[in-house]
Protein backbone atom coordinates (compact mmCIF):
# COMPACT_ATOMS: atom_id res chain seq x y z
CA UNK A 1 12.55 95.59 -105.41
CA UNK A 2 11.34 98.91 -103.41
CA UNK A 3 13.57 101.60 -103.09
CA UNK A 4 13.43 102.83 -99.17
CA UNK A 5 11.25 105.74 -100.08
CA UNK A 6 8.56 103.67 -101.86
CA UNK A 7 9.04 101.20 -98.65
CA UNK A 8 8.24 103.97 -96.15
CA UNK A 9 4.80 104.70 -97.70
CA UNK A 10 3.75 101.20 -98.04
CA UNK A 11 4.14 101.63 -94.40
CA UNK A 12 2.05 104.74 -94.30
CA UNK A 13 -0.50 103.10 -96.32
CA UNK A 14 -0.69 99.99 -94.24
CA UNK A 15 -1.00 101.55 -90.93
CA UNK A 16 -0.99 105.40 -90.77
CA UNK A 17 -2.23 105.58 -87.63
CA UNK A 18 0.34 103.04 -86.14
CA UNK A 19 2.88 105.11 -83.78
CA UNK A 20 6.23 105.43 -85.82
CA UNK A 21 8.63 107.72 -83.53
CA UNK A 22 9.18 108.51 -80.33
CA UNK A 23 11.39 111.34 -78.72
CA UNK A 24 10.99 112.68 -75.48
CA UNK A 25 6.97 114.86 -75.77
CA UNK A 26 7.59 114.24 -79.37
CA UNK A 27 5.08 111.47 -80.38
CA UNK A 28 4.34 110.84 -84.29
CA UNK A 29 2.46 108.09 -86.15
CA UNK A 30 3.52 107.20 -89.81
CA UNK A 31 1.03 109.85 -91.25
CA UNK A 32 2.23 112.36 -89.37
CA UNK A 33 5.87 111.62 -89.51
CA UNK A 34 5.18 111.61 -93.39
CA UNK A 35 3.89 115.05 -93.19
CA UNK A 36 7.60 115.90 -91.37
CA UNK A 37 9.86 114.39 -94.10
CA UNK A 38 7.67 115.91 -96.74
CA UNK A 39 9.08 119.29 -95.04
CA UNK A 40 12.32 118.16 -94.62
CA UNK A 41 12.38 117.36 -98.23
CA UNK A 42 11.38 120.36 -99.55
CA UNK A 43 13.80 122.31 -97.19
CA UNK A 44 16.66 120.02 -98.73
CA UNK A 45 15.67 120.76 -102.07
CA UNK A 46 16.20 124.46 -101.19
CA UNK A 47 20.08 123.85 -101.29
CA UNK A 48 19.99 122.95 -104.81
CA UNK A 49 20.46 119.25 -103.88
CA UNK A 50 20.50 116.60 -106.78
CA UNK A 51 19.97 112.95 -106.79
CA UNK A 52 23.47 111.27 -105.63
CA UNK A 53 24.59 114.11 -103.73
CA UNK A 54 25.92 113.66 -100.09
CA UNK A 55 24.58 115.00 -97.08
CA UNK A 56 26.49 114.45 -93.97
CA UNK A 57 24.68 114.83 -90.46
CA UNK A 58 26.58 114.74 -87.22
CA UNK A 59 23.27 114.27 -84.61
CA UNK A 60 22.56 112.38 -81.74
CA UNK A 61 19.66 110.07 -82.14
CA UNK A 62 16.97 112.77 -82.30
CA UNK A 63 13.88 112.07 -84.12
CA UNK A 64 14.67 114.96 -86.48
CA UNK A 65 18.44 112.49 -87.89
CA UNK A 66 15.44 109.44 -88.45
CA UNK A 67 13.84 112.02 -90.46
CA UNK A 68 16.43 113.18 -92.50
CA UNK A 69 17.27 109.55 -93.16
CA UNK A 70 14.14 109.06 -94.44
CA UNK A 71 13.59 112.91 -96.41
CA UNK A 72 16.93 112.06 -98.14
CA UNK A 73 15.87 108.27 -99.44
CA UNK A 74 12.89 109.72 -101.00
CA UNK A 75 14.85 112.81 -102.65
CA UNK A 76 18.06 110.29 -103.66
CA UNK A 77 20.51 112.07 -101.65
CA UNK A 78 23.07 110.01 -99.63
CA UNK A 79 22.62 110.61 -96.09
CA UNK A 80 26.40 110.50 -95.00
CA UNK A 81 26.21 110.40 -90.78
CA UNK A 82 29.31 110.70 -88.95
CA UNK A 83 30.09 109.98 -85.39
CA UNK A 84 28.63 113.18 -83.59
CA UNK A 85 32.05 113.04 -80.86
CA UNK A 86 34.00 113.65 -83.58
CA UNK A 87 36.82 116.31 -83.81
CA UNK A 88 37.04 119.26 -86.10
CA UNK A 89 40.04 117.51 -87.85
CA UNK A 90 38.10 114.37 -88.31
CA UNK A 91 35.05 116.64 -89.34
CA UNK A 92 36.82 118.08 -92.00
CA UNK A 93 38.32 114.92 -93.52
CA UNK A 94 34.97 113.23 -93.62
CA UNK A 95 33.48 116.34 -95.54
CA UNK A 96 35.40 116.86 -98.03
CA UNK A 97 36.37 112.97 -98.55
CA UNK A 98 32.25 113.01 -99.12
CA UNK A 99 32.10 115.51 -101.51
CA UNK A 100 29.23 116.96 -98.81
CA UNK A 101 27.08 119.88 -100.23
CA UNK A 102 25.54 120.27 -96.93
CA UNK A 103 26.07 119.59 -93.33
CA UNK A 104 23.66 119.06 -90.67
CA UNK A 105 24.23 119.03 -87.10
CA UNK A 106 23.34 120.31 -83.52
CA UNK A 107 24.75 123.20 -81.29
CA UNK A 108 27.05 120.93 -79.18
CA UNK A 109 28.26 119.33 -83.15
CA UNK A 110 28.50 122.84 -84.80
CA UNK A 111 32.06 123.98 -83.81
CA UNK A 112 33.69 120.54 -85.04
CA UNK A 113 31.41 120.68 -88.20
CA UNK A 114 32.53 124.64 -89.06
CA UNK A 115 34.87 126.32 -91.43
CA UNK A 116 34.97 123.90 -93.90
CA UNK A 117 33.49 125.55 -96.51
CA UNK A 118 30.22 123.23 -96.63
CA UNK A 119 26.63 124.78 -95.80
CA UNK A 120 25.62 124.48 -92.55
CA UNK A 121 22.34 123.89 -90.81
CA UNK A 122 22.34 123.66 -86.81
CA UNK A 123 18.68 121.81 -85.90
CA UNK A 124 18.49 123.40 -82.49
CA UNK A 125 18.59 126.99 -84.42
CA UNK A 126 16.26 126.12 -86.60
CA UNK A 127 13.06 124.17 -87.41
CA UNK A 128 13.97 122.19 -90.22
CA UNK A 129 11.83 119.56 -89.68
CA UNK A 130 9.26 120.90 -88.63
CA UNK A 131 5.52 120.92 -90.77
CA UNK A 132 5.12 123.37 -93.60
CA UNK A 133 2.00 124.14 -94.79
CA UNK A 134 3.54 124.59 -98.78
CA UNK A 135 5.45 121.31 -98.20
CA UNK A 136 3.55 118.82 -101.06
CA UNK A 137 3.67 114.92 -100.46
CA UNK A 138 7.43 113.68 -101.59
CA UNK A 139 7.40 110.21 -103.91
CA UNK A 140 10.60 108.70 -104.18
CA UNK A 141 12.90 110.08 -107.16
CA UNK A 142 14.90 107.06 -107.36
CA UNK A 143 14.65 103.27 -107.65
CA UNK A 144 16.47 100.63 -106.05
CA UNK A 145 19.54 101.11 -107.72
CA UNK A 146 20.79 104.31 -105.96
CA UNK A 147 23.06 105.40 -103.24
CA UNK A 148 21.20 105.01 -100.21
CA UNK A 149 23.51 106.15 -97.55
CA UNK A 150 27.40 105.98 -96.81
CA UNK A 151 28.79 105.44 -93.39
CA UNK A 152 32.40 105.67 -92.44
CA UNK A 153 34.22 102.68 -90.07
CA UNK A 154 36.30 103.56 -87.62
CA UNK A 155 39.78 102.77 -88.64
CA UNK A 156 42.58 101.48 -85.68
CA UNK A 157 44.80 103.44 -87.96
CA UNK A 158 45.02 106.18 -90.15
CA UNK A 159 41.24 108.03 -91.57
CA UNK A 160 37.94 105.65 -91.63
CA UNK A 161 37.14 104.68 -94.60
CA UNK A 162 33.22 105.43 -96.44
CA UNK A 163 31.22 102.40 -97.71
CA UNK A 164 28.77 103.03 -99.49
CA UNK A 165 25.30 101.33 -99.77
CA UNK A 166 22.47 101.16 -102.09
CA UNK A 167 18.75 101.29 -101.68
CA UNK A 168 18.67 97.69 -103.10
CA UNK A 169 21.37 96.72 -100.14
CA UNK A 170 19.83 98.40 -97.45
CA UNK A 171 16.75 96.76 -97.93
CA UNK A 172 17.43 93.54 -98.44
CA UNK A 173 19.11 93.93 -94.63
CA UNK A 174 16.46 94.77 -93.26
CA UNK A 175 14.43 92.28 -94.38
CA UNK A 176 16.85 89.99 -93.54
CA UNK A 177 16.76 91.57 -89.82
CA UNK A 178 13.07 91.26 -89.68
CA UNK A 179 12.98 87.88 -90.31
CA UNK A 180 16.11 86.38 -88.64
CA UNK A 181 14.68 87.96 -85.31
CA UNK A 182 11.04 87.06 -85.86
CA UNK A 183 9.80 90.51 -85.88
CA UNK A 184 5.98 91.20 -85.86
CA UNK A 185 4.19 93.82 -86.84
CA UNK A 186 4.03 96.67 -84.16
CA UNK A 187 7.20 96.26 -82.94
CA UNK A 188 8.93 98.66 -80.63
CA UNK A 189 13.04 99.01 -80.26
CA UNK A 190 15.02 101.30 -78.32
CA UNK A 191 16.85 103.31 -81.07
CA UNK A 192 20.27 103.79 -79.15
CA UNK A 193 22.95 102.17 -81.58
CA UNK A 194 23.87 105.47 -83.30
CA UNK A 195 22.51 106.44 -86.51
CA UNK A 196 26.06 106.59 -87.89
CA UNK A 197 26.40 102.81 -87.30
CA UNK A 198 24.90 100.23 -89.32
CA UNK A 199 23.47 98.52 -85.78
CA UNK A 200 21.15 101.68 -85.75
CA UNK A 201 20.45 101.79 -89.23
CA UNK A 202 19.15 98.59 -89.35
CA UNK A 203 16.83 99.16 -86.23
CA UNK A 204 15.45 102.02 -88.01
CA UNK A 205 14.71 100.18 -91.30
CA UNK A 206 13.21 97.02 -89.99
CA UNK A 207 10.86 99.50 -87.38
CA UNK A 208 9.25 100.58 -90.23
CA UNK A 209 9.27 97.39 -92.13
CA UNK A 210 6.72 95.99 -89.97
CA UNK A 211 5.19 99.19 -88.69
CA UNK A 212 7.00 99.31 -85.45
CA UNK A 213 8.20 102.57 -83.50
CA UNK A 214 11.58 103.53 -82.85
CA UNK A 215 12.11 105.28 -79.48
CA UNK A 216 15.02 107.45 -79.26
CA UNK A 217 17.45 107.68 -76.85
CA UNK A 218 20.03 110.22 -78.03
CA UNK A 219 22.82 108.62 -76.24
CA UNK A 220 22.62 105.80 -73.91
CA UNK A 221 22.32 105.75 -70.32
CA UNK A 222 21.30 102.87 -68.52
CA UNK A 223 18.46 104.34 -66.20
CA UNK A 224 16.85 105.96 -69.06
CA UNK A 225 17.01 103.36 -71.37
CA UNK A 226 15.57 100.72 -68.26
CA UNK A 227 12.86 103.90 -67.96
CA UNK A 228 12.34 103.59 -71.73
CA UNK A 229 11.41 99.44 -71.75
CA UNK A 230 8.77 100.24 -68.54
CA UNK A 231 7.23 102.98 -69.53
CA UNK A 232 7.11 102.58 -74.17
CA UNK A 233 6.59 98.62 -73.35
CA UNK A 234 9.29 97.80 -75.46
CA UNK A 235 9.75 94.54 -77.11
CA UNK A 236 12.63 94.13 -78.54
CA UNK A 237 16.48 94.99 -78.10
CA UNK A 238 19.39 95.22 -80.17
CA UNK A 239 22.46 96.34 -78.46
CA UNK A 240 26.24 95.61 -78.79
CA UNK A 241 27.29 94.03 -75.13
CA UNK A 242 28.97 96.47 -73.26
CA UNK A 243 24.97 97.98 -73.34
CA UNK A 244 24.07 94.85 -72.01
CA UNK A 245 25.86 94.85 -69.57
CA UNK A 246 25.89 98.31 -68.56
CA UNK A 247 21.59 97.83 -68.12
CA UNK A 248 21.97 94.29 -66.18
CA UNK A 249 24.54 96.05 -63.62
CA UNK A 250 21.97 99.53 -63.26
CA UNK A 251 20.44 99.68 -59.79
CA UNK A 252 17.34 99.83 -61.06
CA UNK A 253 17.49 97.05 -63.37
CA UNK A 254 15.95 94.40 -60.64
CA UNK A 255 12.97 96.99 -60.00
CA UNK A 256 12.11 97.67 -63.96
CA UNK A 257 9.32 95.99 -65.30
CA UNK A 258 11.32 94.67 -68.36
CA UNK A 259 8.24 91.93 -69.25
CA UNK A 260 7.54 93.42 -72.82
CA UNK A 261 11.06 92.23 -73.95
CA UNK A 262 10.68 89.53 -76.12
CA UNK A 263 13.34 89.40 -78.89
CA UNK A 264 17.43 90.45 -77.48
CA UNK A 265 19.60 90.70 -79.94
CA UNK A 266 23.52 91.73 -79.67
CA UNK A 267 25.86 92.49 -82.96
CA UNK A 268 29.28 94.58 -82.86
CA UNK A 269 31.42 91.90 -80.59
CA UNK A 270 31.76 88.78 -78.84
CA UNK A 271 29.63 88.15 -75.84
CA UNK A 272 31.63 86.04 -72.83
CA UNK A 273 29.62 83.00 -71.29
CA UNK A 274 28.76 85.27 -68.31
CA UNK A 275 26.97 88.22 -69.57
CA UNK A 276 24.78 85.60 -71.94
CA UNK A 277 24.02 83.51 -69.13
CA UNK A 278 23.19 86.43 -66.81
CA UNK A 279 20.88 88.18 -69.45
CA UNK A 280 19.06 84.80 -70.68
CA UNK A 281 18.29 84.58 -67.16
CA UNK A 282 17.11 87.97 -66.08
CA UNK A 283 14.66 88.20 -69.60
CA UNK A 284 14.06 85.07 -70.79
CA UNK A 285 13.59 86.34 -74.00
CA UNK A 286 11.72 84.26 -76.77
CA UNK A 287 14.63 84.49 -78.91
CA UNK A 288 18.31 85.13 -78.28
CA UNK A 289 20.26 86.66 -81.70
CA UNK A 290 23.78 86.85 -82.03
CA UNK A 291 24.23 88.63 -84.84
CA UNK A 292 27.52 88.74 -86.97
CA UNK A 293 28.80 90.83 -89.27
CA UNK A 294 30.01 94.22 -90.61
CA UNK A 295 29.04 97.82 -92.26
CA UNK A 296 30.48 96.78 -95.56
CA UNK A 297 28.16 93.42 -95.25
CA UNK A 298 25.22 93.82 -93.25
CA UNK A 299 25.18 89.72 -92.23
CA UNK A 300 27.46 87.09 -92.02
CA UNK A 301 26.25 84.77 -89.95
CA UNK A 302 22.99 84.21 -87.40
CA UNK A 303 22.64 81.94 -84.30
CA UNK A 304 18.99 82.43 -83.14
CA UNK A 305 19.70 80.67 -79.94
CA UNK A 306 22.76 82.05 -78.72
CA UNK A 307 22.65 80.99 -75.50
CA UNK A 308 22.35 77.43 -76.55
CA UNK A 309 25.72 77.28 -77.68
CA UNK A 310 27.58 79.89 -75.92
CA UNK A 311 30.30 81.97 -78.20
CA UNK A 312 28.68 80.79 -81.40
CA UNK A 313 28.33 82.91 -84.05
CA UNK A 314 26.11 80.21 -85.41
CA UNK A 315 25.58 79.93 -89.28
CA UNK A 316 25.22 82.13 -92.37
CA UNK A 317 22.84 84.35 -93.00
CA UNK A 318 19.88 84.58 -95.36
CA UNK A 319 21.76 86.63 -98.04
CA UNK A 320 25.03 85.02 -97.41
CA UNK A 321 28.11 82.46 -97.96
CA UNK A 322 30.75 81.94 -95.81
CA UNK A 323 33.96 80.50 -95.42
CA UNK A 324 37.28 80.03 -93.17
CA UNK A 325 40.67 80.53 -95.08
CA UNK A 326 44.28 80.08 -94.13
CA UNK A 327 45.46 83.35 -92.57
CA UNK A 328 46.99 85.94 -94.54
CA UNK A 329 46.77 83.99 -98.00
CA UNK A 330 44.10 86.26 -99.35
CA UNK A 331 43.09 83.10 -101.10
CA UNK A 332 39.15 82.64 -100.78
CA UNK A 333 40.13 78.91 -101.97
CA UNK A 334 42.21 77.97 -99.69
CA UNK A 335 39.80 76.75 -96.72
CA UNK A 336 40.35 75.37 -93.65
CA UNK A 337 39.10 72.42 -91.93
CA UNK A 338 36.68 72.13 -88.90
CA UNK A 339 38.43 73.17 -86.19
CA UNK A 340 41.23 75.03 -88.02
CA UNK A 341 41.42 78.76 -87.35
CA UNK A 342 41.60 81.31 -90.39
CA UNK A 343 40.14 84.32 -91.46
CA UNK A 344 36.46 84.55 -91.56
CA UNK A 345 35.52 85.82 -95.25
CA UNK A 346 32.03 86.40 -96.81
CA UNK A 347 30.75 86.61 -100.70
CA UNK A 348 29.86 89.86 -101.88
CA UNK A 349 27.18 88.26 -104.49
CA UNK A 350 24.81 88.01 -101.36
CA UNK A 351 22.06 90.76 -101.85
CA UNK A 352 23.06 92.98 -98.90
CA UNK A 353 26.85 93.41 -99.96
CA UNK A 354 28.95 96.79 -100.56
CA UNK A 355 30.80 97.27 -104.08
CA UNK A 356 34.04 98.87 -102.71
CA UNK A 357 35.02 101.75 -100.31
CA UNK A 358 34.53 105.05 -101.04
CA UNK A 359 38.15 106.49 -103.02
CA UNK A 360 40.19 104.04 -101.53
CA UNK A 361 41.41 101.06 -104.38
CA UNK A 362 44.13 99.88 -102.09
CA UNK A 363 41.81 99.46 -99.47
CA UNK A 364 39.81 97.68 -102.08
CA UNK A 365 42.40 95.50 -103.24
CA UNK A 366 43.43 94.63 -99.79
CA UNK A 367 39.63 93.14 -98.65
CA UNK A 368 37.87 92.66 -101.89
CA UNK A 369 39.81 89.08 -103.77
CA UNK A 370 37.73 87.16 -105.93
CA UNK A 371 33.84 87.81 -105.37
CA UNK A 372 34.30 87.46 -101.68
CA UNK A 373 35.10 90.09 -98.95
CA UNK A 374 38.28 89.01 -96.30
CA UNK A 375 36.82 90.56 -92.92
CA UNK A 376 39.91 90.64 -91.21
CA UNK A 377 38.11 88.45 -88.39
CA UNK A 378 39.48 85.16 -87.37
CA UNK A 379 37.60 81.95 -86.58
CA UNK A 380 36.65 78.68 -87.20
CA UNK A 381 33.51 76.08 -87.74
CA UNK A 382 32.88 73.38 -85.43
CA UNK A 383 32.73 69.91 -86.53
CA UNK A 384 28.93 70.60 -86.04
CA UNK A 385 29.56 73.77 -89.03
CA UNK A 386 28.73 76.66 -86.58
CA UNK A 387 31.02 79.52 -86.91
CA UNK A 388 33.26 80.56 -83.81
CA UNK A 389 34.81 83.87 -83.92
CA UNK A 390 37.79 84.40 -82.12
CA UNK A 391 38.82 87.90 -82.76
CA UNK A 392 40.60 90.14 -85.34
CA UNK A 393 43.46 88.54 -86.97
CA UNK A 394 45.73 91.74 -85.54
CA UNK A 395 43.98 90.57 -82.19
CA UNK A 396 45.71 87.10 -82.47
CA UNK A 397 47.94 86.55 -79.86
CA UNK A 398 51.24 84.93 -80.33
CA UNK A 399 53.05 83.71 -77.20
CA UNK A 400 55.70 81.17 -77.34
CA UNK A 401 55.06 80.18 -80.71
CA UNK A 402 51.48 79.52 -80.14
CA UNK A 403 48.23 80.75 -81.62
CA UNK A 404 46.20 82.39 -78.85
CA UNK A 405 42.74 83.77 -78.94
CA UNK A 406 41.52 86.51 -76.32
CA UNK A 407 38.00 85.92 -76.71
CA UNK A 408 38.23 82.17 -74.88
CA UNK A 409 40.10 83.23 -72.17
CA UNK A 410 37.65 86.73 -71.90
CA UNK A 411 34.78 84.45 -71.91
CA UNK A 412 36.27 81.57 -69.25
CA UNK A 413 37.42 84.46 -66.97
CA UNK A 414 34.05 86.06 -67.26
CA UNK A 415 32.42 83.06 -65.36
CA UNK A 416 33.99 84.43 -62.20
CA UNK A 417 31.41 85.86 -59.79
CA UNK A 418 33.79 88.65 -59.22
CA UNK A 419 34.57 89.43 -62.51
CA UNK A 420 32.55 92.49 -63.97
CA UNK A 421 33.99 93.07 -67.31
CA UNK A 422 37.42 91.41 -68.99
CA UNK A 423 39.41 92.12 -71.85
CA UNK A 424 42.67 89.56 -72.69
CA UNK A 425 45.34 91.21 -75.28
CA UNK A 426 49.41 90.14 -75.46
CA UNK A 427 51.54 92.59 -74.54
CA UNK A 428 55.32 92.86 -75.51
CA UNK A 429 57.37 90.43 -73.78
CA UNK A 430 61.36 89.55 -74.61
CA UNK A 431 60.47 85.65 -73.77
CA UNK A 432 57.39 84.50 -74.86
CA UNK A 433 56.72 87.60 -77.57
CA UNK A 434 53.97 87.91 -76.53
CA UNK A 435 52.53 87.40 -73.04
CA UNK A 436 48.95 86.63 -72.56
CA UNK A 437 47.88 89.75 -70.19
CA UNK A 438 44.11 90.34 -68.80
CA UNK A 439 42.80 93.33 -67.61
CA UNK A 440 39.95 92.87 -65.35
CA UNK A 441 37.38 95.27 -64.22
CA UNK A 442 35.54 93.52 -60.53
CA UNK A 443 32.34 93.49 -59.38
CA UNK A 444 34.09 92.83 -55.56
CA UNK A 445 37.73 92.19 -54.41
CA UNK A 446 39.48 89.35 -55.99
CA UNK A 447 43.43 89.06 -56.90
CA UNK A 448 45.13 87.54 -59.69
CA UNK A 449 46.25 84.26 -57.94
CA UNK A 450 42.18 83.62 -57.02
CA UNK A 451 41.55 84.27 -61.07
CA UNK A 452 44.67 81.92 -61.49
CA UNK A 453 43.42 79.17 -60.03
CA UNK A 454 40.12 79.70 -61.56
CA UNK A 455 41.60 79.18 -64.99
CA UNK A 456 43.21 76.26 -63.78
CA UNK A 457 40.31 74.47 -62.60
CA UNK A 458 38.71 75.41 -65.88
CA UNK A 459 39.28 73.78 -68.96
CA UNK A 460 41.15 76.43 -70.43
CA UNK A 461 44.89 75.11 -71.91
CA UNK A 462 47.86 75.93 -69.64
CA UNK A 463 49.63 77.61 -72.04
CA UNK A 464 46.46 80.16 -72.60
CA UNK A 465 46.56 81.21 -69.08
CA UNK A 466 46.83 85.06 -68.28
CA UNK A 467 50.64 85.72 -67.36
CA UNK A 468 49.31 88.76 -65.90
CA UNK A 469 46.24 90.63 -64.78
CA UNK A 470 45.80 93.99 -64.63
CA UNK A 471 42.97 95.53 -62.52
CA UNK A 472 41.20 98.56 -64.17
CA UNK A 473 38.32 101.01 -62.93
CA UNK A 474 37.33 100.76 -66.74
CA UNK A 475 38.16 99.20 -70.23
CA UNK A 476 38.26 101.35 -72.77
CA UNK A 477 35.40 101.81 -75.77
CA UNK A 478 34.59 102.85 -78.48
CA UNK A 479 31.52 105.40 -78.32
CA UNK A 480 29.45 102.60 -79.26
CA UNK A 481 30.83 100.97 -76.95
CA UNK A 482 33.23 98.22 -78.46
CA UNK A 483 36.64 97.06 -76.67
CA UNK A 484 39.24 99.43 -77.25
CA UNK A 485 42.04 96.51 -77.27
CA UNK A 486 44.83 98.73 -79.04
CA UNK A 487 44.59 100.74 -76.15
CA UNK A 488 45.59 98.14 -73.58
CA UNK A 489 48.31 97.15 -75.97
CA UNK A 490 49.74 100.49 -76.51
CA UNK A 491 49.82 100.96 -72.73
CA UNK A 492 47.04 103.60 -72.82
CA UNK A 493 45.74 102.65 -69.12
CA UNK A 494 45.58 103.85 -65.54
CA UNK A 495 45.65 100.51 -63.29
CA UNK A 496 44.63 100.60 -59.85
């Protein structure tokens, strides 16, 4: 199998002319982005660098971080990116849980990323990626078997915790990603998913899989990004679905030309029956990808026609096994029946699989039992054997004695006209334990008796009915943009 580097220039050497990045007036094709990491390469090399060490970068999605990526596959290094909103505190446990020997990041990074005794390079100081005339052509220095990169997930509790990947891993995703979403050759994504997020990784691998370019937007906005698909002709999108939704609701969005999208493709939650409807209607896209899975395993399972079945997670992936267990057994044998709910857990013999987190055995023994990894996701397969993921198993509500899953309620709420954005979590109550609570974000007036009776003519169970709604000028997120939910439970809210 290719290591990345040795990937990258079969991609030179197929196309170099082909346009590989995009970033604002910056415009390079493969030969002349080589020509940039072969630079880059021989600036890293100035630190003394070796083969396995870790290099953490704290960027926005600049061109210069998809360089880097690519300068440190090529020299072995493990590019280790961290979220580039993160706090000096944060900064410092990341770099010295890494073992980082240098640090790269931008002015508005710099002050969280100083005085912690790692070398420092600030890109908009400095040209270090620019072309240098001494700079020789780089060949890759390791094979398929090295650390490719390590990225960190962000925890609900306590520090995230570093998986890391191999070049064998990394590729075998991407390949996978290519072909579950039909990529051609010439592709071009938006590059928006952060480069610290496997999402984003994975659009940069597969672009230059098949010779695409990735067009960065260094953090999403809505306009730009609909100015992005009109003016680069882009043709495909991968996007988590708060980004979805945020582009379908823009009010330019009607006057875009968006007729160069071809491929969506959503990963990183659950998307309600609304916002799938809405968006198969405004593209019609030739295919529709919900992708599921996780940074420790890049797939678990693919439904190439999501809106065909709406909340499917469809079934596994190329590289993968699958299976639904009985909650908290940590027994990979003990599976469930169609339509019983357990934990969704997924081999780790499949080809794109971690090996364990980075320093952290109990975290190891916790998720990794007998050749397969327990997500921590709950769910269930339809008597037809598509998966249907209903949350987190912390997620799970529990209200009179029943099992309740937000994500069917989010979704049947969701078909409201009125509704803009929903988010269902139980909240502490001395009756029921928990009571089923939604907090709604609307798109035009609209109470809690008119979503009330919506449910009811719906054919959502009694007992899962909302005891409450809660109207909000926003949910919370993540910064890329995933549901917040421990914040609604821990009261962490304004209502209006």
């Amino acid at each position: 199998m290719f290591d990345l580097g040795s990937n990258f220039l079969a991609s030179i050497e197929r196309d170099p002319n082909a346009l590989a990045i995009v970033d604002g007036d910056v415009r390079l094709s493969y030969a002349d982005w080589y020509a940039h990491v072969n630079a880059t390469a021989e600036r890293l090399r100035d630190f003394g660098l070796k083969a396995g060490d870790h290099v953490v970068t704290v960027l926005q999605n600049r061109w210069e971080a998809a360089t880097l990526h690519w300068a440190c596959q090529f020299l072995g290094l493990i590019i280790t990116p961290f979220n580039w909103r993160a706090t000096p505190e944060e900064m410092g446990f990341v770099l010295e849980n890494a073992d980082a020997r240098l640090c790269i990041c931008e002015t508005e990074t710099y002050a969280a990323a100083e005085d912690h005794g790692v070398p420092l390079v600030d890109l908009d100081a400095e040209d270090f990626c620019g072309v240098s005339e001494s700079a020789l052509d780089v060949f890759p220095q390791v094979g398929a078997d090295a650390w490719s990169l390590m990225l960190y997930t962000s925890g609900t509790t306590g520090n995230p915790k570093g998986v890391p990947r191999r070049h064998s891993a990394e590729r075998a995703a991407a390949v996978a990603h290519v072909a579950q979403n039909t990529y051609r050759q010439g592709e071009r994504t938006l590059g928006v998913m952060p480069l610290y997020h496997t999402m984003g990784v994975r659009s940069l691998l597969a672009s230059s899989l098949v010779g695409g370019a990735f067009i960065c937007q260094r953090r999403f906005d809505a306009g730009e990004a609909l100015a992005l698909i009109a003016q680069e002709r882009l043709t495909n999108l991968y996007l988590v679905p708060t980004l979805y939704h945020d582009l379908l609701h823009h009010p330019d969005f009607a006057s875009t030309d968006i007729s160069s999208v071809n491929f969506l493709g959503f990963a990183g939650a659950s998307m309600t029956d609304g916002l799938l409807r809405a968006l198969q209607d405004a593209f019609q896209p030739k295919l529709f990808v919900n992708h599921y899975g996780s940074s420790e395993i890049y797939t678990f399972t693919i439904d190439q026609n999501a809106p065909e079945k709406p909340g499917s997670a469809g079934r596994a992936g190329l590289n993968q096994r699958i299976r639904v267990v009985a909650l908290n057994s940590g027994d990979p044998d003990q599976k469930m029946a169609a339509g019983e709910e357990g934990e969704v857990i997924a081999s780790l013999s499949g080809d794109e699989a971690f090996e364990g987190y980075w320093k952290r055995p109990d975290a190891d023994e916790k998720a990794l039992v007998g050749g397969w990894y327990f997500t921590g996701d709950s769910g269930y397969f339809d008597a037809g054997g598509d998966l249907f993921v209903t949350g987190r198993v912390d997620d799970m509500i529990i209200s009179g004695g029943e099992n309740i899953s937000p994500v069917e309620i989010e979704s049947c709420l969701s078909l409201h006209p009125n509704v803009g954005e929903v988010a269902v979590a139980g909240l502490a109550d001395e009756r029921w334990g928990q009571a089923v609570t939604a907090f709604v974000v609307t798109k035009a007036e609209i109470s809690g008796d008119d979503l009330d009776a919506h449910c009811k003519t719906s054919e959502l169970a009694n007992f899962k009915r909302p005891r409450r709604y809660v109207f909000l000028n926003e949910l919370p997120k993540s910064p890329v943009g995933k549901l917040l939910r421990r914040k609604l439970v821990a009261g962490d809210y304004t209502e209006i």
